[in-house]
C-alpha atoms as a PDB file:
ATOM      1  CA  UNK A   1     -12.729 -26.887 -17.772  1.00  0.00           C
ATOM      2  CA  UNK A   2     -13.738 -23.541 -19.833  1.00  0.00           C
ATOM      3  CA  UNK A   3     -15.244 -20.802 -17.431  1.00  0.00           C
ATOM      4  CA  UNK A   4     -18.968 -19.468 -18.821  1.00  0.00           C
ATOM      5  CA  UNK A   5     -16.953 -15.933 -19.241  1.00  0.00           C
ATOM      6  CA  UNK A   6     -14.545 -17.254 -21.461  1.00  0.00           C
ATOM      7  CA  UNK A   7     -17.171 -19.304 -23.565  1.00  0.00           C
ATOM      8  CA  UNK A   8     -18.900 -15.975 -23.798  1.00  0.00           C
ATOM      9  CA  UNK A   9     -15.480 -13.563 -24.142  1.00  0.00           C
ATOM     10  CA  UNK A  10     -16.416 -12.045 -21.394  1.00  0.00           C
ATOM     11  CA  UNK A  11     -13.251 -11.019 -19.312  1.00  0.00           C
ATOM     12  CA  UNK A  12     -12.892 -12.305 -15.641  1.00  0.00           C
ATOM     13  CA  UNK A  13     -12.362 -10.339 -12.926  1.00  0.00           C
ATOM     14  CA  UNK A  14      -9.239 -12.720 -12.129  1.00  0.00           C
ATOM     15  CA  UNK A  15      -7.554 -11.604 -15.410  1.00  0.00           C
ATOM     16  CA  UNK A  16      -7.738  -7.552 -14.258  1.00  0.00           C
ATOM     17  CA  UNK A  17      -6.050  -8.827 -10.848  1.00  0.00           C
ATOM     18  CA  UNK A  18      -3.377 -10.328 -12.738  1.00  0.00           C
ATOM     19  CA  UNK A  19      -3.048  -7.248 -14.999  1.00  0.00           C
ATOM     20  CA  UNK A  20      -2.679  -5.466 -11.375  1.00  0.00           C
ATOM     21  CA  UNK A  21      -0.368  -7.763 -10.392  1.00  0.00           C
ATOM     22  CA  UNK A  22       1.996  -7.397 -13.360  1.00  0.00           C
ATOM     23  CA  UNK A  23       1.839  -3.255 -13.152  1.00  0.00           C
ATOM     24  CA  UNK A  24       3.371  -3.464  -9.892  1.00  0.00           C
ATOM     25  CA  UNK A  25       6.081  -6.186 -10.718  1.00  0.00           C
ATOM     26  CA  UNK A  26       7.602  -4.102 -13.735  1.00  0.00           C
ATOM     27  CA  UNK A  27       7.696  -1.089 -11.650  1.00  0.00           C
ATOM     28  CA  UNK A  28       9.466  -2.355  -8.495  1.00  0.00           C
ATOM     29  CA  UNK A  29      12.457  -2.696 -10.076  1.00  0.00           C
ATOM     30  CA  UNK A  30      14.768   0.048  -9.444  1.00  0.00           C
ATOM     31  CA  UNK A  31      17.748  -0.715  -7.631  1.00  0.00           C
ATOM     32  CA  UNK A  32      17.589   1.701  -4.708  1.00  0.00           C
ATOM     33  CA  UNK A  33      14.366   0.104  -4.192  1.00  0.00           C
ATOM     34  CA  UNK A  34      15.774  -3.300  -4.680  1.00  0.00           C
ATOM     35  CA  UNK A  35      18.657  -2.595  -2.330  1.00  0.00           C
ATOM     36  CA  UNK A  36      16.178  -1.125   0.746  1.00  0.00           C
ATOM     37  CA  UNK A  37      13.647  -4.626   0.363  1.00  0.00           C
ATOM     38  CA  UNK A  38      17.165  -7.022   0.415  1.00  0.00           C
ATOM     39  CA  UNK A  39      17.649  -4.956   3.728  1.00  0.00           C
ATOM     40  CA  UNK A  40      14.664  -5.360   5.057  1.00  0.00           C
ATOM     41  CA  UNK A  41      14.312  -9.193   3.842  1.00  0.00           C
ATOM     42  CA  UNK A  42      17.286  -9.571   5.569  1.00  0.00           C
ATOM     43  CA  UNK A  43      16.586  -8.431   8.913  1.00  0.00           C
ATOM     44  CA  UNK A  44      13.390 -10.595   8.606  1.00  0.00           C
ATOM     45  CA  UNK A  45      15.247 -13.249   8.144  1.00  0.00           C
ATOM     46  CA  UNK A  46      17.311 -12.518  11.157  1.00  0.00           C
ATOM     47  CA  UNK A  47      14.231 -13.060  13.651  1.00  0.00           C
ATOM     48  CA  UNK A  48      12.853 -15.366  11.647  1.00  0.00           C
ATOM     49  CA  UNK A  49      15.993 -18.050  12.646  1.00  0.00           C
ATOM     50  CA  UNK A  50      16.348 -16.952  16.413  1.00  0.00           C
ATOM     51  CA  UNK A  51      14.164 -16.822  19.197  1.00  0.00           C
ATOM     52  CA  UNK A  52      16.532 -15.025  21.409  1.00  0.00           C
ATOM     53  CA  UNK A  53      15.993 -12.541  18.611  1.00  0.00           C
ATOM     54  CA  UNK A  54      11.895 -12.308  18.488  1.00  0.00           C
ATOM     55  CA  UNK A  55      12.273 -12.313  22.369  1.00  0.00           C
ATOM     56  CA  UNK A  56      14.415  -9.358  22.844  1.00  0.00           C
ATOM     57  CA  UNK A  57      12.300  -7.771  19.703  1.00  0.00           C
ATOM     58  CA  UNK A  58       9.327  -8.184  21.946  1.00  0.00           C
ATOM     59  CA  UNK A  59      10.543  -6.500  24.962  1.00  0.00           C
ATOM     60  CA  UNK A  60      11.506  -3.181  23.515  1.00  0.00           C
ATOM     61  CA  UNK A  61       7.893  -3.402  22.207  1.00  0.00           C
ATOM     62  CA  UNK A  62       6.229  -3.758  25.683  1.00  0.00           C
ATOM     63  CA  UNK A  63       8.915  -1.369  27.423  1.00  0.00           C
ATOM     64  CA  UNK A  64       7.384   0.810  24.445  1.00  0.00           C
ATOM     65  CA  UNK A  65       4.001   0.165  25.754  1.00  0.00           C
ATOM     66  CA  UNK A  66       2.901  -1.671  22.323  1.00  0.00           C
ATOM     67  CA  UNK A  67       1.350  -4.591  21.911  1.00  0.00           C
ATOM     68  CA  UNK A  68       4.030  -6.790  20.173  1.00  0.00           C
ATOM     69  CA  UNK A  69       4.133  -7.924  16.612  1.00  0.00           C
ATOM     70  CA  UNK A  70       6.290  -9.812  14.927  1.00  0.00           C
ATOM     71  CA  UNK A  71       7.782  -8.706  11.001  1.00  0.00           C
ATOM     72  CA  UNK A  72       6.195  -9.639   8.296  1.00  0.00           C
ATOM     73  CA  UNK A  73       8.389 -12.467   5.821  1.00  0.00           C
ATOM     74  CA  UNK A  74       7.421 -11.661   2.442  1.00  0.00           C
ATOM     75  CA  UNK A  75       7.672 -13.639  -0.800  1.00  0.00           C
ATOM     76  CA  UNK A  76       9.392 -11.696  -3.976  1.00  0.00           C
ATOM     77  CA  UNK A  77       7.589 -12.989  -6.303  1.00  0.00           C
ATOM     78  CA  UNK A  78       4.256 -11.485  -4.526  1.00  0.00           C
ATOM     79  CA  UNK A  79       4.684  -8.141  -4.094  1.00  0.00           C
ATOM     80  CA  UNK A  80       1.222  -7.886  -1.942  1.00  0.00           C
ATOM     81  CA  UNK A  81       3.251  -9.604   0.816  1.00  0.00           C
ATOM     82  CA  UNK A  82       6.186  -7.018  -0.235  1.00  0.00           C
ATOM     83  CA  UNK A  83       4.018  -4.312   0.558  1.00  0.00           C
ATOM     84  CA  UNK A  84       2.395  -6.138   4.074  1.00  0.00           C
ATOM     85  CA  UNK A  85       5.914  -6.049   4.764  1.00  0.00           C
ATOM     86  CA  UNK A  86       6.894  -2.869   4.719  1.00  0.00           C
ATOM     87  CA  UNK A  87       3.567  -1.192   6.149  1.00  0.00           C
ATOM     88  CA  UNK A  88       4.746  -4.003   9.504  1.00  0.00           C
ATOM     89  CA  UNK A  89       8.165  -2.637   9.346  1.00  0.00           C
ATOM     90  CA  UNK A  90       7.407   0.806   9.267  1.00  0.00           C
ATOM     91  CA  UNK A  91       4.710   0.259  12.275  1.00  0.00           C
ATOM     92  CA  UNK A  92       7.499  -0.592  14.565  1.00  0.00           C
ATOM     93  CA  UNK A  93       9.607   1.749  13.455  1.00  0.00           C
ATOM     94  CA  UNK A  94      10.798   2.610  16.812  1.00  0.00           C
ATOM     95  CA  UNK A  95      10.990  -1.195  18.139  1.00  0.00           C
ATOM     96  CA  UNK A  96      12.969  -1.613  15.183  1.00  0.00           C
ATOM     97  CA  UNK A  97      15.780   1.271  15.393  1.00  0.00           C
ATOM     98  CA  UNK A  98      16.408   0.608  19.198  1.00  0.00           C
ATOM     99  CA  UNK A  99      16.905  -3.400  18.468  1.00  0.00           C
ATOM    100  CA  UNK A 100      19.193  -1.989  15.775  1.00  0.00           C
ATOM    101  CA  UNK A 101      21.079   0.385  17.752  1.00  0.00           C
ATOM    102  CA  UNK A 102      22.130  -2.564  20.371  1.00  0.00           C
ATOM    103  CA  UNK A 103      23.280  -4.728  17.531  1.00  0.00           C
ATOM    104  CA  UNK A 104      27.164  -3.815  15.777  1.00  0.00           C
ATOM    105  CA  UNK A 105      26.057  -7.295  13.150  1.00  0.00           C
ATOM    106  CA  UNK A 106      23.393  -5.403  11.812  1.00  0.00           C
ATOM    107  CA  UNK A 107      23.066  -2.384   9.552  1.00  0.00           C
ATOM    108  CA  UNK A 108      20.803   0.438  10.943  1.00  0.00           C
ATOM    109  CA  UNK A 109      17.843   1.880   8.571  1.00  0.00           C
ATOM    110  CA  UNK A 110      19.050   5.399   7.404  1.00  0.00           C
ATOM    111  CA  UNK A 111      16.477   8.167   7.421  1.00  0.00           C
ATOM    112  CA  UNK A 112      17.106   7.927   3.315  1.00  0.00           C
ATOM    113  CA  UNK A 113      15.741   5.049   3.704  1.00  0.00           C
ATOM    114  CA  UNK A 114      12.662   5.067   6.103  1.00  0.00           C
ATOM    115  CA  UNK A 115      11.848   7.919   3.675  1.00  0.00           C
ATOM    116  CA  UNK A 116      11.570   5.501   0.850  1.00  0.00           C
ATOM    117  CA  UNK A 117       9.942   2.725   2.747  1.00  0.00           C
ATOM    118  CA  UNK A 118       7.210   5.088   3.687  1.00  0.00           C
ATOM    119  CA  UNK A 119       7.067   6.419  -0.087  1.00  0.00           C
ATOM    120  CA  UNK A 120       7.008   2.869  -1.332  1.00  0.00           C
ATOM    121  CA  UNK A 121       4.035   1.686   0.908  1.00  0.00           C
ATOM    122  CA  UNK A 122       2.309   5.065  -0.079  1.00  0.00           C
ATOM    123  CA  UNK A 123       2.178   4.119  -3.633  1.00  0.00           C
ATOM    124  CA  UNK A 124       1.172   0.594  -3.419  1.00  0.00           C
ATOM    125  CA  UNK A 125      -1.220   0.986  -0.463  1.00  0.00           C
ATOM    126  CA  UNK A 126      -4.291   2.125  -3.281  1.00  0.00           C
ATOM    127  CA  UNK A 127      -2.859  -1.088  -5.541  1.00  0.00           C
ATOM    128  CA  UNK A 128      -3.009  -3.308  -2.028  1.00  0.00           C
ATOM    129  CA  UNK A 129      -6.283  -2.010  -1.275  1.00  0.00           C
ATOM    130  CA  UNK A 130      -7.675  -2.383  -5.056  1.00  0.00           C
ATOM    131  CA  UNK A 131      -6.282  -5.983  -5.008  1.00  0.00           C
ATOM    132  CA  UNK A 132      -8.120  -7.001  -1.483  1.00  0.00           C
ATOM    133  CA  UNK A 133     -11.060  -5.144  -3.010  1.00  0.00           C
ATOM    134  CA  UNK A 134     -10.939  -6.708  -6.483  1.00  0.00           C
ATOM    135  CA  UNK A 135     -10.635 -10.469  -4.732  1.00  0.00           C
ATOM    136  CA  UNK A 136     -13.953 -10.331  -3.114  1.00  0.00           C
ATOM    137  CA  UNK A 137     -16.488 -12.809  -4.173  1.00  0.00           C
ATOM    138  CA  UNK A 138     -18.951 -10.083  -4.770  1.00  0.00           C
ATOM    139  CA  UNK A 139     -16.619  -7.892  -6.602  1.00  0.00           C
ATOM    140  CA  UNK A 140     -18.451  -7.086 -10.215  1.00  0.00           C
ATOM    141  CA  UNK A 141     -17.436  -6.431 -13.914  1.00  0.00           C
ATOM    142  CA  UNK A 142     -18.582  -3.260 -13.167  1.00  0.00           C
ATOM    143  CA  UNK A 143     -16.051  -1.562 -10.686  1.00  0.00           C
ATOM    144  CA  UNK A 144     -12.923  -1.995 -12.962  1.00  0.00           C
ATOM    145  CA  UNK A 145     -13.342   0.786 -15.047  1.00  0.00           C
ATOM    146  CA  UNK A 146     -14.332   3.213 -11.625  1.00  0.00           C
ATOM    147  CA  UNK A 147     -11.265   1.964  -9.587  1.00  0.00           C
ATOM    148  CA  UNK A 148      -9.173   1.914 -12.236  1.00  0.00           C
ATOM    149  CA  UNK A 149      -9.528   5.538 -13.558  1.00  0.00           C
ATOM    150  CA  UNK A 150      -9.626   6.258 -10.054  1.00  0.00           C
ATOM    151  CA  UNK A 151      -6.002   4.650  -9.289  1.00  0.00           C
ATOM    152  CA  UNK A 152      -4.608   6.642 -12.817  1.00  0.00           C
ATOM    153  CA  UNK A 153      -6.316   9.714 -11.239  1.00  0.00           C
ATOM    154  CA  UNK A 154      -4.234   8.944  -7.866  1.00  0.00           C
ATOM    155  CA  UNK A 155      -1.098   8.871  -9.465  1.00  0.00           C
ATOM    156  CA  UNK A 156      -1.144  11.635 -11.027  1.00  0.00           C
ATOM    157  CA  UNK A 157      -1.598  13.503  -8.277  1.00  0.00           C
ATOM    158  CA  UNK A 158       0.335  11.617  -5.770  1.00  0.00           C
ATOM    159  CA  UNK A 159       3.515  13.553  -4.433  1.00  0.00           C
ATOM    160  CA  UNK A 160       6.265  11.515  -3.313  1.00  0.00           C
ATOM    161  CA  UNK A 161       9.962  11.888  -2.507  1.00  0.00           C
ATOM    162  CA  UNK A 162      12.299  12.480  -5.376  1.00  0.00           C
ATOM    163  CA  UNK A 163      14.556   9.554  -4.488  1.00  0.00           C
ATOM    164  CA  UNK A 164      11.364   7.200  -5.354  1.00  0.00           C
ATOM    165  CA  UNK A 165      10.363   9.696  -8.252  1.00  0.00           C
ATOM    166  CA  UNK A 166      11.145   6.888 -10.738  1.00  0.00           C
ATOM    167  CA  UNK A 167       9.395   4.517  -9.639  1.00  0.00           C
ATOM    168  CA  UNK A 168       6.179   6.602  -9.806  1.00  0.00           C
ATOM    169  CA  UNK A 169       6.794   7.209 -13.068  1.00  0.00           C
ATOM    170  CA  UNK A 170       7.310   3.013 -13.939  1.00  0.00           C
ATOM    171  CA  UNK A 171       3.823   2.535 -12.151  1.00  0.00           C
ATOM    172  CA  UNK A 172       2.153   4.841 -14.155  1.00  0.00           C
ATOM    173  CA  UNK A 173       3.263   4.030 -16.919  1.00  0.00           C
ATOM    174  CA  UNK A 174       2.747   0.383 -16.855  1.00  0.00           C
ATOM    175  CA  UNK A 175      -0.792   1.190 -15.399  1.00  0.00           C
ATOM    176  CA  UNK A 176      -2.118   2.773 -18.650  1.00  0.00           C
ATOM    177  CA  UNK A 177       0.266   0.561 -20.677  1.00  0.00           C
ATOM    178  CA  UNK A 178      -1.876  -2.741 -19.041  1.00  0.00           C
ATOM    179  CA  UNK A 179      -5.019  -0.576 -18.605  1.00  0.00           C
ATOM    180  CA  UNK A 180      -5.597   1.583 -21.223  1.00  0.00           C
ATOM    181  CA  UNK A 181      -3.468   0.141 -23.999  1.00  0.00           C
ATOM    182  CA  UNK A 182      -4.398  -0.069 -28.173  1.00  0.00           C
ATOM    183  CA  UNK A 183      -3.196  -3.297 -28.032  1.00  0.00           C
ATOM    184  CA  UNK A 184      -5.413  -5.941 -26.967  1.00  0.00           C
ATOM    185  CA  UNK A 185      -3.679  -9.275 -25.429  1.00  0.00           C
ATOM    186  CA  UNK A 186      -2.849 -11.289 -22.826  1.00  0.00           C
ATOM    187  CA  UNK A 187      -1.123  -8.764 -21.161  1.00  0.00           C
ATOM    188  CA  UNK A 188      -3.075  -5.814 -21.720  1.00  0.00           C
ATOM    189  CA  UNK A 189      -6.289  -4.320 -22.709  1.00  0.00           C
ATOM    190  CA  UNK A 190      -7.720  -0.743 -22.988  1.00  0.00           C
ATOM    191  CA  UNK A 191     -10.972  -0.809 -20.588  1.00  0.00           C
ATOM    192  CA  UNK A 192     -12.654   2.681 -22.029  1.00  0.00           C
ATOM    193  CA  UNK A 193     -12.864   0.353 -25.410  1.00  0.00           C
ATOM    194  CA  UNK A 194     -13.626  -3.083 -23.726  1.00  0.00           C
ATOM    195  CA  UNK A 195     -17.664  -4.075 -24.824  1.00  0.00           C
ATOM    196  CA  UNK A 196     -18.203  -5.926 -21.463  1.00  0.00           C
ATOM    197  CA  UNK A 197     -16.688  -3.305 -18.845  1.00  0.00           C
ATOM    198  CA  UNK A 198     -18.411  -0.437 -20.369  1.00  0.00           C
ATOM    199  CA  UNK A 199     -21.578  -1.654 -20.502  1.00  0.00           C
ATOM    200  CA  UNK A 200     -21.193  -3.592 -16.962  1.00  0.00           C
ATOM    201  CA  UNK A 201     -20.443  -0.396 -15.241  1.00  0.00           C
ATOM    202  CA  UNK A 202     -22.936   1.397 -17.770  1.00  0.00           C
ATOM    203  CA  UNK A 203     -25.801  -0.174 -16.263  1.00  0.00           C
ATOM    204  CA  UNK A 204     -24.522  -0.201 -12.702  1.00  0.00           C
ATOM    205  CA  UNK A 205     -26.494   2.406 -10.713  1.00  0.00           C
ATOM    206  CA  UNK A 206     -23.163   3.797  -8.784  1.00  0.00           C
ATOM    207  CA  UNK A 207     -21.315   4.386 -11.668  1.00  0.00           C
ATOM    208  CA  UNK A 208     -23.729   4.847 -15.108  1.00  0.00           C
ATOM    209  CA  UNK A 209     -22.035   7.115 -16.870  1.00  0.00           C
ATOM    210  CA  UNK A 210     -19.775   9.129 -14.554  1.00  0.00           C
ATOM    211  CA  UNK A 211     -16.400   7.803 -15.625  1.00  0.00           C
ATOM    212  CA  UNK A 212     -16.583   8.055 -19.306  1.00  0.00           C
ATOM    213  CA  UNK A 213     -16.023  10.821 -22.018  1.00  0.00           C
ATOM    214  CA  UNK A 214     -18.934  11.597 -24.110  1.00  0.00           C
ATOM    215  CA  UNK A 215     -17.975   9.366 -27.349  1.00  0.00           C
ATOM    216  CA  UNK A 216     -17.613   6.760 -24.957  1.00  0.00           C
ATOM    217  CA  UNK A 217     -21.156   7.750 -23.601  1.00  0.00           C
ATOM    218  CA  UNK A 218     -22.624   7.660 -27.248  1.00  0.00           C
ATOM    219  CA  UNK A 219     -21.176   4.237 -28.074  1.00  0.00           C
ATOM    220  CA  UNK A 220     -22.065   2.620 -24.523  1.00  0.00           C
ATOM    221  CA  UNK A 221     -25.920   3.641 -25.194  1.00  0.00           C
ATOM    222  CA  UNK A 222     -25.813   2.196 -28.437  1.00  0.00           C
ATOM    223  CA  UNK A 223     -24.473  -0.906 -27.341  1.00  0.00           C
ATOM    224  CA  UNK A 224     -27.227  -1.202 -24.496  1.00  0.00           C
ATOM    225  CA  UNK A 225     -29.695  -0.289 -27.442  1.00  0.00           C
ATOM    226  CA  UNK A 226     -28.865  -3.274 -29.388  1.00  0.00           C
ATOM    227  CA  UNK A 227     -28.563  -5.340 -26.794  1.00  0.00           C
ATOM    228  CA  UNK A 228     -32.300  -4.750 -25.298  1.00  0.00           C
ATOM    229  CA  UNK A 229     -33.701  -5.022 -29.005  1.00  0.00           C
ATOM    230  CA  UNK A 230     -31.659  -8.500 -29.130  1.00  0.00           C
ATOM    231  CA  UNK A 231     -33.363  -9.913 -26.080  1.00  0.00           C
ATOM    232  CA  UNK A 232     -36.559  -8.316 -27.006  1.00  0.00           C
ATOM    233  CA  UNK A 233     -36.573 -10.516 -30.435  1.00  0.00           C
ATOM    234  CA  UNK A 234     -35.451 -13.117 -28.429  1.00  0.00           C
ATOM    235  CA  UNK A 235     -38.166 -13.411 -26.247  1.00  0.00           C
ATOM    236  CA  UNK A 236     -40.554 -12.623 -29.060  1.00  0.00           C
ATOM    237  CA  UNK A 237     -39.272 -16.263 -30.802  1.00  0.00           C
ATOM    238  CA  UNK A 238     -39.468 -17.836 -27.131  1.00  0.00           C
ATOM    239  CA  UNK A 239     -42.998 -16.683 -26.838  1.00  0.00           C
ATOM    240  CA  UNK A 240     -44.094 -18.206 -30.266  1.00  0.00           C
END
C-alpha cells in the first residue's frame, strides 16, 4: 500500500530515522571499538547462560547497596540496543569489576577501556535520545531540520578522548554526508534544500526561522508565498 506522503513526495519521518540509523552504523566501525563491544558482548553472554552467574552478579549489587540489574544483551545489527548496553554496563561499573576480579576465566575491563565505553555512550547518547524522540507518534516534519543542526552543532563541539577521536570524526562525517548532502537519494538528502522540511519547520511557531541562513530564509518565504496564493485560487474555483 503507498503511504499519502509518498503519493505526495513528501518525506516520512521513518525515512530520517533510518538515515539516523545508517550514520551511526558506518561510524561504529573502528576496531578498538569493535574489540571493547566483542568484550562486553561476551561477558553478556556469560550471565546470560548461568544463573549461578546472575546470582552471584546480584549479590555484589545488594552488598553494594544497589538495587540489582541485570546487563543489557544487545543485537549488532541495532546499534540503539548497542548503546542501552553500554550506558547498563557502565552503571554497574563497580558490580561489574568486583565480579571480574573473583573470576581468573574472565578478562577484566582496563581503565583504556572504561574510558572508551564512557566516550562511546557520550557520543551516541544525543543520537539515542534523537531516535526515541524522532519515534514518537506526535513527532512532526518540522523538528528534523532543529534537531538535526542541533546534533551537527553537538559534534562539533563535543570533546572526547583521543583513543575514540576517530570515531567522532566517522559520525560527523556521515552525519552531514546523510544530512546535508548535494546528492539526493535513498541514502541521503540535504534538509536546508528539502521543499517539505523547510517549510514544515518554517511555519512551526518554535522554530520559524531560527535555524536557517538568510538565502534559505528568502527562498522558504517564497515558497510559503506561492503556496497560500495556490490554495487561495483553489478555494476561489471551490467557491464557484
Amino acid at each position: 500500500m503507498i503511504s499519502g506522503s509518498n503519493l505526495a513526495e513528501i518525506p516520512a519521518i521513518h525515512c530520517t530515522i533510518h538515515l539516523l540509523q545508517l550514520v551511526v552504523s558506518d561510524s561504529i566501525s573502528e576496531n578498538i571499538v569493535i574489540d571493547v563491544l566483542s568484550k562486553c558482548r561476551r561477558l553478556v553472554t556469560h550471565f546470560n547462560h548461568s544463573s549461578l552467574a546472575c546470582n552471584n552478579f546480584k549479590q555484589i549489587q545488594l552488598q553494594q547497596n544497589l538495587d540489582p540489574l541485570c546487563l543489557v544483551q544487545d543485537v549488532p545489527t541495532k546499534w540503539n540496543s548497542t548503546y542501552l548496553m553500554l550506558d547498563r554496563l557502565n552503571k554497574l561499573k563497580i558490580p561489574v569489576q568486583l565480579y571480574l576480579a573473583e573470576r581468573s576465566d574472565l578478562m577484566p575491563f582496563s581503565t583504556l577501556e572504561w574510558t572508551l565505553i564512557l566516550n562511546i555512550i557520550k557520543l551516541l547518547k544525543p543520537f539515542f535520545q534523537l531516535t526515541q524522540e524522532m519515534s514518537s507518534e506526535i513527532t512532526t516534519l518540522s523538528s528534523v531540520i532543529p534537531n538535526m543542526c542541533s546534533l551537527k552543532k553537538f559534534m562539533s563541539k563535543c570533546q572526547v578522548d583521543l583513543s575514540i577521536q576517530e570515531t567522532k570524526n566517522r559520525l560527523t562525517t556521515s552525519l552531514k554526508n546523510r544530512f546535508f548532502s548535494e546528492i539526493n537519494d535513498a541514502k541521503s538528502l540535504n534538509i536546508l534544500k528539502n521543499r517539505y522540511y523547510i517549510i514544515a519547520t518554517s511555519i512551526d511557531p518554535r522554530y520559524k526561522f531560527s535555524f536557517f541562513e538568510d538565502d534559505i530564509k528568502k527562498q522558504a518565504k517564497y515558497w510559503l508565498i506561492n503556496k497560500i496564493l495556490s490554495l487561495k485560487k483553489l478555494l476561489f474555483v471551490l467557491k464557484k
